[in-house]
Protein backbone atom coordinates (compact mmCIF):
# COMPACT_ATOMS: atom_id res chain seq x y z
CA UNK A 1 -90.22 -108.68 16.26
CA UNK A 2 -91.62 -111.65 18.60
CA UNK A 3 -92.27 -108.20 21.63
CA UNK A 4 -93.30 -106.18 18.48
CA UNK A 5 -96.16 -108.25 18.52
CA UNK A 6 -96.58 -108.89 22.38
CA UNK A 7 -97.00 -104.99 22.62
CA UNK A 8 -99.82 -104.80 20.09
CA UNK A 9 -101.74 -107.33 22.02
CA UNK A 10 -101.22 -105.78 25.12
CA UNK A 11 -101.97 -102.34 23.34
CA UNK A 12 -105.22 -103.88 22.42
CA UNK A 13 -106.17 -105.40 25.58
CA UNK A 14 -105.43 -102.31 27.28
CA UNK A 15 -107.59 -100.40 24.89
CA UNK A 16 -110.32 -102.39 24.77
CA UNK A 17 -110.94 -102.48 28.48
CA UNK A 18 -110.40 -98.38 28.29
CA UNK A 19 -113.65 -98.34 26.08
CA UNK A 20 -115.47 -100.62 27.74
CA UNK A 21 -115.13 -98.68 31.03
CA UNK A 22 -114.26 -101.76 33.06
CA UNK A 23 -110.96 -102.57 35.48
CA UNK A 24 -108.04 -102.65 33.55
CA UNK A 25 -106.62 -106.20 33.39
CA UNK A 26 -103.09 -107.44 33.03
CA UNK A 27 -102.08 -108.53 29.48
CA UNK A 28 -101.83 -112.19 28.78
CA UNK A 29 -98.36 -113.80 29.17
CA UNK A 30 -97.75 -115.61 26.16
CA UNK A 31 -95.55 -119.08 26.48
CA UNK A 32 -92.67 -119.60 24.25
CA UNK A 33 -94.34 -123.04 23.87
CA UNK A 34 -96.93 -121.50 21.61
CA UNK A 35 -93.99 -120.06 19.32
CA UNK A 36 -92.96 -122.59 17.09
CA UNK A 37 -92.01 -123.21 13.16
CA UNK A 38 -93.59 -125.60 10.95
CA UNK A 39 -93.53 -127.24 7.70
CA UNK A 40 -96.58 -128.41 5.63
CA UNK A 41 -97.91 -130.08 2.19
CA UNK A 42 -101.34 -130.11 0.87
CA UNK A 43 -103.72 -130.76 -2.01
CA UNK A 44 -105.20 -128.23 -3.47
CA UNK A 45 -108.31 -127.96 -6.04
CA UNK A 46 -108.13 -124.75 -7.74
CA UNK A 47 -110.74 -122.45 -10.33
CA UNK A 48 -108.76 -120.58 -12.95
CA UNK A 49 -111.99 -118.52 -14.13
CA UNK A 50 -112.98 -115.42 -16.29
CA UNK A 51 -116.53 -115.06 -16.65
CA UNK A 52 -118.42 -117.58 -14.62
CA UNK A 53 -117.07 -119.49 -11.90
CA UNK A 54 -118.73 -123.12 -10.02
CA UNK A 55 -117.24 -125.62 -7.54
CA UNK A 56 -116.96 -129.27 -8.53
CA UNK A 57 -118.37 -127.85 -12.11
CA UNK A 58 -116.77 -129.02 -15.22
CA UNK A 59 -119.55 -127.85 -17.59
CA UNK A 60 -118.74 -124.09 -16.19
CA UNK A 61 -117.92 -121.80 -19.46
CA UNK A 62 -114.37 -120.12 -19.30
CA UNK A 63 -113.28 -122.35 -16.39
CA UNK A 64 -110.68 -124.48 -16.13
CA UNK A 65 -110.42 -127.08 -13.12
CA UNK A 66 -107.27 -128.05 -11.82
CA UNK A 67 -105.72 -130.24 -9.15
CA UNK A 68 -102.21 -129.46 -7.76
CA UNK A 69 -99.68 -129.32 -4.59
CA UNK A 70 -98.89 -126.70 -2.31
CA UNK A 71 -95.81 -126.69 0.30
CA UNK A 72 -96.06 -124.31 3.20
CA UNK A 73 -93.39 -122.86 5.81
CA UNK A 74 -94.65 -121.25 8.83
CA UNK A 75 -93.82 -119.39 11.89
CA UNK A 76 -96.32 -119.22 15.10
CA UNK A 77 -95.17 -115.82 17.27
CA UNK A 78 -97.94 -117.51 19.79
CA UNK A 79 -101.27 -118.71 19.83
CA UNK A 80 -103.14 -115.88 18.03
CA UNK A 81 -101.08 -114.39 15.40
CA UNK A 82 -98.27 -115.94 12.85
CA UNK A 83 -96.86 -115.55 9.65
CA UNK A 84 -97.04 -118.16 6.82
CA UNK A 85 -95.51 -118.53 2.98
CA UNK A 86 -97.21 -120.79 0.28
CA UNK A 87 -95.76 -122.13 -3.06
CA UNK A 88 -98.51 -123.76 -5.11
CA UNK A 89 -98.96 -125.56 -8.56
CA UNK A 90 -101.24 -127.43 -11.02
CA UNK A 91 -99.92 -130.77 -12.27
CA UNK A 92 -102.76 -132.83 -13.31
CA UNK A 93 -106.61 -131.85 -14.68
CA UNK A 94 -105.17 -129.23 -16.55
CA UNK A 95 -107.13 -127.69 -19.53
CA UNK A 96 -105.92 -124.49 -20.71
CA UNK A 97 -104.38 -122.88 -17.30
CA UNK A 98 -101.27 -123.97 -15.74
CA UNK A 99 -101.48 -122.22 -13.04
CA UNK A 100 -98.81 -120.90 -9.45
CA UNK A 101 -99.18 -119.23 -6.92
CA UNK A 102 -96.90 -117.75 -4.66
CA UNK A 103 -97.99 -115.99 -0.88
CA UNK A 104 -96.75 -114.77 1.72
CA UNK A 105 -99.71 -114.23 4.86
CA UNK A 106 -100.22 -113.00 8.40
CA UNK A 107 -101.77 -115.59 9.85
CA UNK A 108 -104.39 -114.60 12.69
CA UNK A 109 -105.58 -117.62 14.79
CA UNK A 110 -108.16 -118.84 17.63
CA UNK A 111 -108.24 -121.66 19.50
CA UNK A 112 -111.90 -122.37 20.57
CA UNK A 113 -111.53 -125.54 21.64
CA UNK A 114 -108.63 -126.98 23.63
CA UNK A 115 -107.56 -129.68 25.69
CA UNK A 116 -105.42 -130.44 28.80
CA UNK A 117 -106.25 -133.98 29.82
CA UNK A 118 -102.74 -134.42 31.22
CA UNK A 119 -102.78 -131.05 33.50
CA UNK A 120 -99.08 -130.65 32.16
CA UNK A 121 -99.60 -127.20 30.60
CA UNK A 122 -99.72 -128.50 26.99
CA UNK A 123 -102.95 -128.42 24.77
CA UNK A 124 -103.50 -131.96 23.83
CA UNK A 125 -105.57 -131.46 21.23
CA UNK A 126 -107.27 -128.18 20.22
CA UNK A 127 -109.11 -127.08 17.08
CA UNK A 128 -108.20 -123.90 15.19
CA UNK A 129 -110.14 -120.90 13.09
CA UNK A 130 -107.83 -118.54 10.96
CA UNK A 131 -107.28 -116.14 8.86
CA UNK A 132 -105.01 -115.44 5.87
CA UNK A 133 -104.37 -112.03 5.26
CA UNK A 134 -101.49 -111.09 2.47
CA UNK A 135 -100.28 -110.68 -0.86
CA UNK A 136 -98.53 -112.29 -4.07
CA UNK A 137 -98.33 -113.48 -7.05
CA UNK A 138 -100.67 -115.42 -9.46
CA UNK A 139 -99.24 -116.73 -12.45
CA UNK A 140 -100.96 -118.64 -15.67
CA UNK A 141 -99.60 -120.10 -18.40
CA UNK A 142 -101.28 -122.01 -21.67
CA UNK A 143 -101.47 -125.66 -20.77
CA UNK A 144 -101.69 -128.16 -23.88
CA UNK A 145 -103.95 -130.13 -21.43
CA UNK A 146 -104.08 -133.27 -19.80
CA UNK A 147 -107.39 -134.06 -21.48
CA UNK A 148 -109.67 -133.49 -24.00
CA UNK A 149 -109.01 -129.62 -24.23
CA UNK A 150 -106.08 -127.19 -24.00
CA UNK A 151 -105.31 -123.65 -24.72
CA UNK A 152 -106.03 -121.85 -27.42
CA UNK A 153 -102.96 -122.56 -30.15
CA UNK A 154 -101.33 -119.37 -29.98
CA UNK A 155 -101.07 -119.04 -25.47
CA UNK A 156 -100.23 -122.73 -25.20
CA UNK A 157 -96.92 -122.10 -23.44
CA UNK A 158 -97.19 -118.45 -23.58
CA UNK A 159 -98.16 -115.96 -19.89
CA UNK A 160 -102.06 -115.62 -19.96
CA UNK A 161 -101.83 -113.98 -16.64
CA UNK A 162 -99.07 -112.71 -14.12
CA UNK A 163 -100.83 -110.81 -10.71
CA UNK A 164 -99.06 -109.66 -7.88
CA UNK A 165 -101.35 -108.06 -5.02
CA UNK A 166 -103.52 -108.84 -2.36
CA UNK A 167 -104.68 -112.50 -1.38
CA UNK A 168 -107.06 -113.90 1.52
CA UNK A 169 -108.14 -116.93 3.05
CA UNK A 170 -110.18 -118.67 5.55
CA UNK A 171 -109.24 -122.15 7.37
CA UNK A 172 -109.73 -124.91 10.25
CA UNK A 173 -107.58 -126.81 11.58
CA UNK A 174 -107.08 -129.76 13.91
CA UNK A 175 -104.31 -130.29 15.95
CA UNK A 176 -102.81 -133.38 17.28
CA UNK A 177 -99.59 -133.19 20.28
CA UNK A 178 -98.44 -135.91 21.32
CA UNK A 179 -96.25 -135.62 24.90
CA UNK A 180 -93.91 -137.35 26.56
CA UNK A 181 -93.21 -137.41 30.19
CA UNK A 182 -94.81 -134.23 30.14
CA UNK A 183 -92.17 -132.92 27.42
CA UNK A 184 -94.06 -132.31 24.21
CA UNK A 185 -92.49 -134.82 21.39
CA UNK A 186 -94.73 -133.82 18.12
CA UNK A 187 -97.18 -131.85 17.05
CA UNK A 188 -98.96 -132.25 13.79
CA UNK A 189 -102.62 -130.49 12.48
CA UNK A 190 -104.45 -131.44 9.59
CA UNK A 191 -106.11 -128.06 7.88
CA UNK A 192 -108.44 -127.32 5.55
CA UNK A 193 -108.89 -123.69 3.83
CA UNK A 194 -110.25 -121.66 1.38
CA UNK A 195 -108.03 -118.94 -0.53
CA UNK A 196 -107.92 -116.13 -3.24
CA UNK A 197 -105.16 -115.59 -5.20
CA UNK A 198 -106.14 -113.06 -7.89
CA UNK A 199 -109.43 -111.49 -8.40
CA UNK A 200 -110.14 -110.15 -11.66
CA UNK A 201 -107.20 -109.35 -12.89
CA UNK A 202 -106.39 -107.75 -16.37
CA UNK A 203 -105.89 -109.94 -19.32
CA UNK A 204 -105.87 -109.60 -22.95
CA UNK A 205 -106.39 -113.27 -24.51
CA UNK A 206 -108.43 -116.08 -25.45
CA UNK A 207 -108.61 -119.06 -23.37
CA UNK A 208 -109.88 -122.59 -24.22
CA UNK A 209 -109.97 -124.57 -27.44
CA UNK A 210 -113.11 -127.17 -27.39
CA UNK A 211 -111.05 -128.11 -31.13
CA UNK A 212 -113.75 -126.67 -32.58
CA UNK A 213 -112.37 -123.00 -33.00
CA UNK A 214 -115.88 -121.63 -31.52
CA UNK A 215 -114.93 -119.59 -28.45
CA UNK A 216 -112.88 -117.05 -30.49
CA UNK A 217 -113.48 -114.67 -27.34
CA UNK A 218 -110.69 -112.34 -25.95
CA UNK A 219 -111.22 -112.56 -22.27
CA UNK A 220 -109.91 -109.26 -20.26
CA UNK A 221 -110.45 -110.30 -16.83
CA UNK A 222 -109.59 -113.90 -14.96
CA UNK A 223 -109.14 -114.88 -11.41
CA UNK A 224 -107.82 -117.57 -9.54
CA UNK A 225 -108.63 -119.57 -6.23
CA UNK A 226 -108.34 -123.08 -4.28
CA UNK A 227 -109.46 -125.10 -1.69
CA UNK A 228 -106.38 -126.76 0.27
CA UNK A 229 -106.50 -130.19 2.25
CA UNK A 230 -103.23 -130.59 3.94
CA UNK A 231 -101.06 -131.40 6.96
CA UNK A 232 -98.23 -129.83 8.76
CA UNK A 233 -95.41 -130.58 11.50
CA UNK A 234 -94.70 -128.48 13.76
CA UNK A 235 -90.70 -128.58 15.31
């Protein structure tokens, strides 16, 4: 798999320099230093929303605010492209959506910054852009709520939602090695990111109770998203 990917980029290299009607250049050697598994856990805000959607919003109509946890397992084929799975959940802030996710992403990556302070052939410290490109699944349940309001009486506990299908994303990160006698000991990067989970998928039910019995609505679409503050360990 790991010269799978080696052959694209050299593929693209190649071709790029073809339409650009310049030398042809040797492909980049890629160090098996760069290829590494990691482990991660992060907070993560996320919008369970049908109709209207706002950040940091609590008076938004039809959606629900909720703070959670997400645990992450990755592996880095080198410095530009990996692959990365996500398990997330709500467990406090709840309304009416109890809400997980499930991903699995290709992971492109740039370092535009990077450091070498020790000449050793280690980045010291370098700060990352990526990508999140993937799919899975979505899945919300009634909540009786944490606070004030809940679900309306006849979801609470029952599937409001269950999407499998594309997902995106968009992060930074920051990443710390520390090294040894020139042998690299740890690595760890803190991260922040933005990502989509479902968008607009179909539903047939009604959402919140204010205890009021007002919003009698049956909502057909609703859509799901977070923003993640984490850190992970790379072996």
């Amino acid at each position: 798999m790991k010269k799978l990917v080696y052959s694209l980029v050299a593929a693209s290299a190649l071709g790029s320099s073809v339409f650009a009607g310049g030398d042809i250049l040797p492909a980049a050697v890629f160090s098996q230093d760069d290829s590494d598994f990691y482990i991660g856990v992060g907070m993560v805000y996320n919008r369970t929303y049908a109709t209207e959607s706002g950040w940091f919003d609590n008076a938004t109509p039809t959606q629900d605010q909720t703070g959670g946890l997400t645990g992450i397992i990755g592996y880095n084929y080198n410095k530009y492209i990996g692959i990365e799975g996500r398990i997330s959940g709500t467990f406090w802030q709840r309304d009416y959506a109890d809400l997980k996710t499930y991903s699995i992403f290709l992971k492109p990556q740039y370092r535009f910054q990077e450091d070498d302070t020790q000449s050793d052939d280690y980045d010291d410290a370098y700060v990352t852009v990526y990508g999140l490109v993937g799919f899975g699944n979505s899945h919300v349940e009634g909540s009786g709520g944490d606070n004030t309001y809940s679900a309306w009486p006849d979801v609470i506990g029952q599937e409001i939602m269950s999407e499998t299908g594309f997902q995106w994303g968009l992060g930074v990160s920051y990443t710390f090695v520390d090294i040894d006698d020139g042998v690299r000991k740890n690595t760890w990067s803190v991260f922040v990111d933005y990502t989509m989970t479902a968008n607009d998928a179909d539903i047939n039910s009604r959402l919140y109770d204010y205890g009021n019995g007002k919003d009698t609505t049956v909502y057909h679409k609703l859509s799901t998203d977070g923003l993640t503050v984490g850190i992970t360990y790379t072996f």
